[in-house]
N, C-alpha and C. Protein backbone atom coordinates (compact mmCIF):
# COMPACT_ATOMS: atom_id res chain seq x y z
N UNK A 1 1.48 30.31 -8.69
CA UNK A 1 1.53 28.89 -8.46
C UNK A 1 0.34 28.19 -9.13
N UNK A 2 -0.98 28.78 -9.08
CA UNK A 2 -2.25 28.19 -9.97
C UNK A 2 -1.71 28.14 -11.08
N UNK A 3 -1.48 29.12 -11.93
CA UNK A 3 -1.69 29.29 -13.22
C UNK A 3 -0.27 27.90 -13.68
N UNK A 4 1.00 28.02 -12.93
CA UNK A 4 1.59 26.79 -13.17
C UNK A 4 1.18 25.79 -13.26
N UNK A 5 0.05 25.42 -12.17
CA UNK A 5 -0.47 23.99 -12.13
C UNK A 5 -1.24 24.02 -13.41
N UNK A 6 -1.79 24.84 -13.36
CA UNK A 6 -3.13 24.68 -14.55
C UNK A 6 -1.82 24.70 -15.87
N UNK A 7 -0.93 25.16 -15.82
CA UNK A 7 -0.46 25.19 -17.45
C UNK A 7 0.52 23.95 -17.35
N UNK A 8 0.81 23.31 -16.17
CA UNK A 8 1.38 21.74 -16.25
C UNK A 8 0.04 20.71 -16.48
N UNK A 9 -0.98 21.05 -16.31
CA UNK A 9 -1.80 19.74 -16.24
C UNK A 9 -1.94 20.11 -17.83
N UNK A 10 -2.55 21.18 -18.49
CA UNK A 10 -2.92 21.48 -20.02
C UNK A 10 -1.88 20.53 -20.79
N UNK A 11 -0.52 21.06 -20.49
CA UNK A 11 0.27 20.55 -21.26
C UNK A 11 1.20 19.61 -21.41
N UNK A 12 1.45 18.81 -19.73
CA UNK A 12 2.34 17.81 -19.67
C UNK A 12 1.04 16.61 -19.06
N UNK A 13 0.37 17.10 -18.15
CA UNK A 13 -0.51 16.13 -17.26
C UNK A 13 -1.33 15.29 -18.48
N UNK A 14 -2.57 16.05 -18.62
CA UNK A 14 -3.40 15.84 -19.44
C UNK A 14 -3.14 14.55 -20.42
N UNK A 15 -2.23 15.44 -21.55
CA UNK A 15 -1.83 14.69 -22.97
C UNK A 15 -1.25 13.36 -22.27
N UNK A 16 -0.59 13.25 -21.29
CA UNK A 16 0.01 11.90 -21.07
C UNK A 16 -0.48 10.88 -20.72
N UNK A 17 -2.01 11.17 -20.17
CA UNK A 17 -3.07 10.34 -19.45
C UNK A 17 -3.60 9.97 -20.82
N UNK A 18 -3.79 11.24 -21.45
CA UNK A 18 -4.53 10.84 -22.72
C UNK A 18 -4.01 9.84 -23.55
N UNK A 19 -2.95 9.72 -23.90
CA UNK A 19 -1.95 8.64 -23.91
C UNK A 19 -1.85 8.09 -23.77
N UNK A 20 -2.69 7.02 -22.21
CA UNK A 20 -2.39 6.12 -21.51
C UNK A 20 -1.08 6.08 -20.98
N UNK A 21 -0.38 6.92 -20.37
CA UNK A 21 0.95 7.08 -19.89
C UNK A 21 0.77 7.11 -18.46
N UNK A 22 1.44 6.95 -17.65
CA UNK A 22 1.65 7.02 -16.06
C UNK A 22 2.08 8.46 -15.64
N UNK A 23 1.95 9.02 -14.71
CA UNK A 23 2.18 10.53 -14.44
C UNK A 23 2.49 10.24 -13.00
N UNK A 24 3.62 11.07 -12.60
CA UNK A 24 4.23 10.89 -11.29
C UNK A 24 4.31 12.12 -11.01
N UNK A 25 4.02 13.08 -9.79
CA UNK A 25 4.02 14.18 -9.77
C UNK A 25 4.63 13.95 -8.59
N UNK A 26 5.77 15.33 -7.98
CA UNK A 26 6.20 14.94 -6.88
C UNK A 26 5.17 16.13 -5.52
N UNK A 27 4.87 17.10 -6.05
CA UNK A 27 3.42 18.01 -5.70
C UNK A 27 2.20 17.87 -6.67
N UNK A 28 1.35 18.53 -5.68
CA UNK A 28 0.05 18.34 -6.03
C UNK A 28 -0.77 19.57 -5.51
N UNK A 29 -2.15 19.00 -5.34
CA UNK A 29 -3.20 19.87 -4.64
C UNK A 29 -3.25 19.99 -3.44
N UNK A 30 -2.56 18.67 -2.89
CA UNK A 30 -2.70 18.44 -0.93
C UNK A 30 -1.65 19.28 -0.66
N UNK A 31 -0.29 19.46 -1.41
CA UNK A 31 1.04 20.43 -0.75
C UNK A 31 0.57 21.38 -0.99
N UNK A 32 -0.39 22.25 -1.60
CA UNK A 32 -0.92 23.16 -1.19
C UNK A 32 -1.78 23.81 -0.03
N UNK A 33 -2.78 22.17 -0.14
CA UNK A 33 -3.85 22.63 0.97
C UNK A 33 -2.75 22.53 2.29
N UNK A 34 -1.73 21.24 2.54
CA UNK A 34 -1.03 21.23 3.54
C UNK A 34 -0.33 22.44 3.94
N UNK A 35 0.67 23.21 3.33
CA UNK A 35 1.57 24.34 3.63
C UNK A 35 0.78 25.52 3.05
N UNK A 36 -0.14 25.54 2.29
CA UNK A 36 -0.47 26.96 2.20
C UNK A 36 -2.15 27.06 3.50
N UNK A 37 -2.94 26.35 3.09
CA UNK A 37 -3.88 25.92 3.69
C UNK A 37 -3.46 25.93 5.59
N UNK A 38 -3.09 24.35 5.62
CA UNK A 38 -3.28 23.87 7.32
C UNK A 38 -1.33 24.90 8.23
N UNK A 39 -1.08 25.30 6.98
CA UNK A 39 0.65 25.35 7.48
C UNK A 39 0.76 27.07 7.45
N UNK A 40 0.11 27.49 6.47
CA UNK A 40 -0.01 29.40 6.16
C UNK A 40 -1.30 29.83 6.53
N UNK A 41 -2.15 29.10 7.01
CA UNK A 41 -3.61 29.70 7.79
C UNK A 41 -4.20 30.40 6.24
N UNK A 42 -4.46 29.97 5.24
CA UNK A 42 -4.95 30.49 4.15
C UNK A 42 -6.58 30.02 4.39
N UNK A 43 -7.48 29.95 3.80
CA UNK A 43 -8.76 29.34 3.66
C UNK A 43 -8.42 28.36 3.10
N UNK A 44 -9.02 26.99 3.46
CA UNK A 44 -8.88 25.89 2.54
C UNK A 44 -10.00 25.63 1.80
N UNK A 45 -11.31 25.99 2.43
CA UNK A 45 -12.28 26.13 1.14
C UNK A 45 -12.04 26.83 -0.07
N UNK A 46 -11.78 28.65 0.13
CA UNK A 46 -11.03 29.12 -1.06
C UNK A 46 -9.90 28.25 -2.02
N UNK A 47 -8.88 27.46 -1.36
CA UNK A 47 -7.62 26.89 -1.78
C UNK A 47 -8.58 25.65 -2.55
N UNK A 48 -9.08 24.74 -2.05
CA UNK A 48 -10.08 24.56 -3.02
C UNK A 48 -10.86 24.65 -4.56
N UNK A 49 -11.59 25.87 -3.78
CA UNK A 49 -12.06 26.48 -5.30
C UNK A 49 -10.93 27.01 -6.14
N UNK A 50 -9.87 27.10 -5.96
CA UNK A 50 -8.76 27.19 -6.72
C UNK A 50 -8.88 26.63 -7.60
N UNK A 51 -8.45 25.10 -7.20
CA UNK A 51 -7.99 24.20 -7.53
C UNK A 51 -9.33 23.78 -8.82
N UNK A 52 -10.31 23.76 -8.15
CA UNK A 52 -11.25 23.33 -8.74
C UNK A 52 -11.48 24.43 -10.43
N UNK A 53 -11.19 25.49 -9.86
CA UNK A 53 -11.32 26.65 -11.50
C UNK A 53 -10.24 25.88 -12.21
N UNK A 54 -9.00 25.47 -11.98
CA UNK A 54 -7.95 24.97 -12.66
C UNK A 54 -8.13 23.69 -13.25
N UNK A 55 -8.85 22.89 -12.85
CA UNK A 55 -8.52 21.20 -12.72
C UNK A 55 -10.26 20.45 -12.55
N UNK A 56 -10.88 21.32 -12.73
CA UNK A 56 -12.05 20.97 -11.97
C UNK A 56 -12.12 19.85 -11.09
N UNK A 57 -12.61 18.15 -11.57
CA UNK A 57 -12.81 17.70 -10.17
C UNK A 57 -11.44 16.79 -10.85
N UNK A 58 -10.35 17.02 -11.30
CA UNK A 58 -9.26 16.38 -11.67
C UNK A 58 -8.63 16.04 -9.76
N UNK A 59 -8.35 14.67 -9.76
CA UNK A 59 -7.86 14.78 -8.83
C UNK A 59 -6.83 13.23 -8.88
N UNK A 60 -5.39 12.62 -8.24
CA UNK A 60 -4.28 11.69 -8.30
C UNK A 60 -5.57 10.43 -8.30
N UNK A 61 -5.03 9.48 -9.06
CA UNK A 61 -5.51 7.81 -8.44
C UNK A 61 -4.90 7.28 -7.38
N UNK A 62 -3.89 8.03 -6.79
CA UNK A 62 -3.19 7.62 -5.30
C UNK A 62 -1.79 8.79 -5.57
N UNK A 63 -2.10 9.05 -3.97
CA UNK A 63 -1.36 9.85 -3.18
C UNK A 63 -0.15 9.48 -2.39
N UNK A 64 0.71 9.20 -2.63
CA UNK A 64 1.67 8.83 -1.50
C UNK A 64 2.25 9.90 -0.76
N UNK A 65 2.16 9.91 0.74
CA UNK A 65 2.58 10.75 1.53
C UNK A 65 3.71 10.72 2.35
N UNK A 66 4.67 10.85 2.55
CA UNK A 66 5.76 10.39 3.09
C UNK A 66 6.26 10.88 4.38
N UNK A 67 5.39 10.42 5.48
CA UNK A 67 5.67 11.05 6.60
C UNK A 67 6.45 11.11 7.54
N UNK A 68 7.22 11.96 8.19
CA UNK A 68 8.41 11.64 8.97
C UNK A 68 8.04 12.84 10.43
N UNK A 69 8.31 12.39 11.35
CA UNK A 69 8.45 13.48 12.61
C UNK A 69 9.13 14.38 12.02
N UNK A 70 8.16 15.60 12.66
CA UNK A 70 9.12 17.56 12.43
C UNK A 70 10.77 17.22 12.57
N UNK A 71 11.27 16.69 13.39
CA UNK A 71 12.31 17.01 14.08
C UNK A 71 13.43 16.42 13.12
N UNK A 72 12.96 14.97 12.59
CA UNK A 72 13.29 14.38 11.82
C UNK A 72 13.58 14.87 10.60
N UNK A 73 12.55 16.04 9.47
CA UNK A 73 12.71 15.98 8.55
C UNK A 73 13.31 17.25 8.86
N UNK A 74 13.51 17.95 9.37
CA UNK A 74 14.18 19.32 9.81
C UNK A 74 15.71 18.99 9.66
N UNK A 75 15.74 17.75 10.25
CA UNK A 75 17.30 17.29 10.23
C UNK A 75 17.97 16.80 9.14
N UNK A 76 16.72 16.23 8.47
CA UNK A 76 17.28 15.57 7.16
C UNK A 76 17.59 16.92 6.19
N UNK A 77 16.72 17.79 6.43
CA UNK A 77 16.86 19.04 5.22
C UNK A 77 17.70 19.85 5.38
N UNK A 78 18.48 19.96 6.81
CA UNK A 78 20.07 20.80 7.47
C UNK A 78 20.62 20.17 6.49
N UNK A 79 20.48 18.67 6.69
CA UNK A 79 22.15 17.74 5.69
C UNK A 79 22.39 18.06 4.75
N UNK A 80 21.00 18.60 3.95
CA UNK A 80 20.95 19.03 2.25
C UNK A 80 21.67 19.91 2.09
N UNK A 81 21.76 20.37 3.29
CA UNK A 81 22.21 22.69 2.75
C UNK A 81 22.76 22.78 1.49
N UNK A 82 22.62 23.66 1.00
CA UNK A 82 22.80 24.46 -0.29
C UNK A 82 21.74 24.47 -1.37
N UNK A 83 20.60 23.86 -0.59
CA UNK A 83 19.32 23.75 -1.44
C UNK A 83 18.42 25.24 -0.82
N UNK A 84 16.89 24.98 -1.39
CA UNK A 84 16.15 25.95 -1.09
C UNK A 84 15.58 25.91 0.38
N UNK A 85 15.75 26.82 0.99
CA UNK A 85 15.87 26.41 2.43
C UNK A 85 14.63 27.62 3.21
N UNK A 86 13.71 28.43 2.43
CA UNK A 86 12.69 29.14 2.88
C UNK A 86 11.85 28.26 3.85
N UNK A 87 11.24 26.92 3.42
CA UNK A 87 10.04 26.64 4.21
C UNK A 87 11.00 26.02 5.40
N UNK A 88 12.11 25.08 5.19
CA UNK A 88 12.48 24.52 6.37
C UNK A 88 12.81 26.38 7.91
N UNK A 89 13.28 27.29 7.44
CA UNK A 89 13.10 28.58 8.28
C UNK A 89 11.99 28.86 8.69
N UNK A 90 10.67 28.46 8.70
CA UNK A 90 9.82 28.69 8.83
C UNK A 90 9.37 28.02 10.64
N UNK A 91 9.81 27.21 10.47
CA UNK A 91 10.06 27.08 12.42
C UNK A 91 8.96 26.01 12.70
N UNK A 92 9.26 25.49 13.54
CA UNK A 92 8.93 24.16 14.10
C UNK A 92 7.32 24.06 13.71
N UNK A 93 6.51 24.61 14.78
CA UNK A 93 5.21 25.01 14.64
C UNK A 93 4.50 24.83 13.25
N UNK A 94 4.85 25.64 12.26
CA UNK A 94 4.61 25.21 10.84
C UNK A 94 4.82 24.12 10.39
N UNK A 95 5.81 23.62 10.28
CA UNK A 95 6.22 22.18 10.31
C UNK A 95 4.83 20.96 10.54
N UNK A 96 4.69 21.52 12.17
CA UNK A 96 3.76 20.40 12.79
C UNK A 96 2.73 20.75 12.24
N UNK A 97 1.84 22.28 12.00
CA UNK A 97 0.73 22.51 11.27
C UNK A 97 0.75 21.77 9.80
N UNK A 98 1.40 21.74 8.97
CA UNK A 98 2.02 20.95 7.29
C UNK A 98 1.61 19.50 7.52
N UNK A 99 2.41 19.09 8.82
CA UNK A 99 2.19 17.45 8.99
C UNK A 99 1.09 17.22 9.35
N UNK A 100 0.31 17.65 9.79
CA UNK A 100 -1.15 17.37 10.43
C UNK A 100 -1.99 17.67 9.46
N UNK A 101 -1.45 18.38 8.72
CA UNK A 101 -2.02 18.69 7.64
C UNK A 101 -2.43 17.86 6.39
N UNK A 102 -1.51 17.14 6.49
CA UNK A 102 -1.24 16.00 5.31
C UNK A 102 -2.10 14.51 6.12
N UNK A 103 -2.02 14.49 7.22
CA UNK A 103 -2.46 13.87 7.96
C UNK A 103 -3.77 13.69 7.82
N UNK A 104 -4.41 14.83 8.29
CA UNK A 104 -5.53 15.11 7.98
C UNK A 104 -6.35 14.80 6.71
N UNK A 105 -5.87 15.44 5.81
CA UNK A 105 -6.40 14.90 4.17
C UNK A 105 -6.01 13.36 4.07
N UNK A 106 -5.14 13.22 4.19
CA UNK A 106 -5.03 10.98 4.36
C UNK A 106 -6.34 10.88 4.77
N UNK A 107 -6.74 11.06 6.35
CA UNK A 107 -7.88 10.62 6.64
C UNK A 107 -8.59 10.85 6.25
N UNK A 108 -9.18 11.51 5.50
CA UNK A 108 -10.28 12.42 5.02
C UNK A 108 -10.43 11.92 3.74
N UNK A 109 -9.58 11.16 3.08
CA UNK A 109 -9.94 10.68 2.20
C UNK A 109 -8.58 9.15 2.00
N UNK A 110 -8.57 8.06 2.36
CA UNK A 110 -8.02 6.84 2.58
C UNK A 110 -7.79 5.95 1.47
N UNK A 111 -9.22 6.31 0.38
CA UNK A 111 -9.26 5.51 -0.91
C UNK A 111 -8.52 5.83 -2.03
N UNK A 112 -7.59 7.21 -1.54
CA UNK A 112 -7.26 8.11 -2.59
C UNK A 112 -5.17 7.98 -1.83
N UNK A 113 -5.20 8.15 -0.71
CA UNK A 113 -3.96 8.43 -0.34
C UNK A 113 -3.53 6.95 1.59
N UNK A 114 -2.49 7.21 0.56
CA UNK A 114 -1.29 5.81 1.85
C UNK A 114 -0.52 6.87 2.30
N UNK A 115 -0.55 7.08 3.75
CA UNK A 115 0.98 7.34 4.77
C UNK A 115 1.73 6.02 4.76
N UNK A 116 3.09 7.02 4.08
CA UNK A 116 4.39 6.21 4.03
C UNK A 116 5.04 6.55 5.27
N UNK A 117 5.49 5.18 6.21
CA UNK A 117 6.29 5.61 6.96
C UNK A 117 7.52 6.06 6.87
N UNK A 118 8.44 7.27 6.60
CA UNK A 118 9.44 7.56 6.25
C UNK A 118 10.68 8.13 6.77
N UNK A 119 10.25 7.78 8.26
CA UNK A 119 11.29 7.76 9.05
C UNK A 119 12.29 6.38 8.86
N UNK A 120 12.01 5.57 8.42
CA UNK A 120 12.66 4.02 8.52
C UNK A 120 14.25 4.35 7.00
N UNK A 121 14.51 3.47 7.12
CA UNK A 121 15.19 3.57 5.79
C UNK A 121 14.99 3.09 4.40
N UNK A 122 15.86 3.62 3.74
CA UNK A 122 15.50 3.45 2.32
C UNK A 122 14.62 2.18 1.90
N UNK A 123 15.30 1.34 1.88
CA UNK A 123 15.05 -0.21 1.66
C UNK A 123 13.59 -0.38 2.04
N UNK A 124 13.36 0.48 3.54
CA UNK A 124 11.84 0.08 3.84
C UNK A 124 10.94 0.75 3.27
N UNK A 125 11.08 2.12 2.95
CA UNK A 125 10.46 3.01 2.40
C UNK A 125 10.32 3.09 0.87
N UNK A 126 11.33 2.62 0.51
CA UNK A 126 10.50 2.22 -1.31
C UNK A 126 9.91 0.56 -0.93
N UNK A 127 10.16 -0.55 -0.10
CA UNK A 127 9.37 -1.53 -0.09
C UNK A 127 7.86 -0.90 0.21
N UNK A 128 7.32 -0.21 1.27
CA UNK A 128 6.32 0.68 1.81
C UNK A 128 5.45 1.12 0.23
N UNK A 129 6.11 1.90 -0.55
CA UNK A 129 5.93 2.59 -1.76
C UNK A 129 5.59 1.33 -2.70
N UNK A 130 6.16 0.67 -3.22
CA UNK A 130 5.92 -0.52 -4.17
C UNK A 130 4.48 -1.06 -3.53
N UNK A 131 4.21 -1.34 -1.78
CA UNK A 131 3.20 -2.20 -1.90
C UNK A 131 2.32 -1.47 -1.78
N UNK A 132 2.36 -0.25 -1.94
CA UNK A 132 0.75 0.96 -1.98
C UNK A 132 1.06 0.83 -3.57
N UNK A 133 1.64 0.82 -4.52
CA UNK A 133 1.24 0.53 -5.94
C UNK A 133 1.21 -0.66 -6.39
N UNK A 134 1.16 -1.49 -5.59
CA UNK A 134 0.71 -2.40 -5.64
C UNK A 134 -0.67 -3.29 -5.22
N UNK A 135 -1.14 -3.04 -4.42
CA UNK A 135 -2.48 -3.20 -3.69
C UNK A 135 -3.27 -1.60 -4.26
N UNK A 136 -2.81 -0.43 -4.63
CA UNK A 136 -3.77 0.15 -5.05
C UNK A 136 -3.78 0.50 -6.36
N UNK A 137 -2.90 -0.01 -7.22
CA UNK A 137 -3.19 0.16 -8.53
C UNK A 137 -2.74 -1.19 -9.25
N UNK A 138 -2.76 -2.14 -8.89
CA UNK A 138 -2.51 -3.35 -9.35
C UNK A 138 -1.51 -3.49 -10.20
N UNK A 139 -0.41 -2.81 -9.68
CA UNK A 139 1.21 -3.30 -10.39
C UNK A 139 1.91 -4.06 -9.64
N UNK A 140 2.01 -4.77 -10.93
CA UNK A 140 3.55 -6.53 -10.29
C UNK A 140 5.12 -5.40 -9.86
N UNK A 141 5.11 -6.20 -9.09
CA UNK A 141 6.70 -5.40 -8.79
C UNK A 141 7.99 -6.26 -8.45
């Protein structure tokens, strides 16, 4: 999973910034620290220095997090079936460790990442999304 990140940032991340291009990633460094870190009991200092050999202090201009109750997104990811379905098996508990997880890094750093409320519906949740890129990166929408 490192060596992916590190060979997506070399070759797709990087050049596109360099570019002046916009980069949308749908993972990052936090779905790591969240599910491997606060969700797989890994070290998150180690998970970290990972990150840091790969990317050094490379890190998003904003984070959007899209948070929904365990129970909630458990249900939404049954509806999907026929997708990849390892982490949703992983059982409640994990779940809540992941979300607190993500939680956690929001707070821990506020200037960098917005909780989206994402229990609501669509309509509200890309309105939600537009006005965190909007108030934090100064795009008309």
């Amino acid at each position: 999973m490192v060596a992916a990140r590190r060979c997506h940032l070399v070759e797709t991340v990087w050049p596109a910034l360099a570019a002046g291009q916009w980069v949308v990633c749908d993972r990052f460094v936090d779905s790591t620290t969240a599910y491997q870190g606060y969700g797989g009991g890994l070290d998150r200092d180690r998970l970290a220095e990972l990150h840091r050999l790969i990317a050094d202090d490379f890190m998003p201009d904003l984070t959007l997090m899209l948070d929904v109750p365990v129970e909630l997104g458990l249900a939404r990811a049954a509806e999907r079936r026929g997708g990849e379905a390892r982490f949703e098996a992983k059982g409640r508990d994990y779940h809540e460790r992941v979300r607190q997880g993500f939680l956690a890094i929001a707070a821990r750093e506020p200037q960098r990442c917005v909780v989206v409320d994402a229990s609501r519906g669509p309509s509200d949740v890309t309105a939600a999304v537009l006005a965190a890129l909007r108030d934090r990166l100064g795009l008309a929408a």
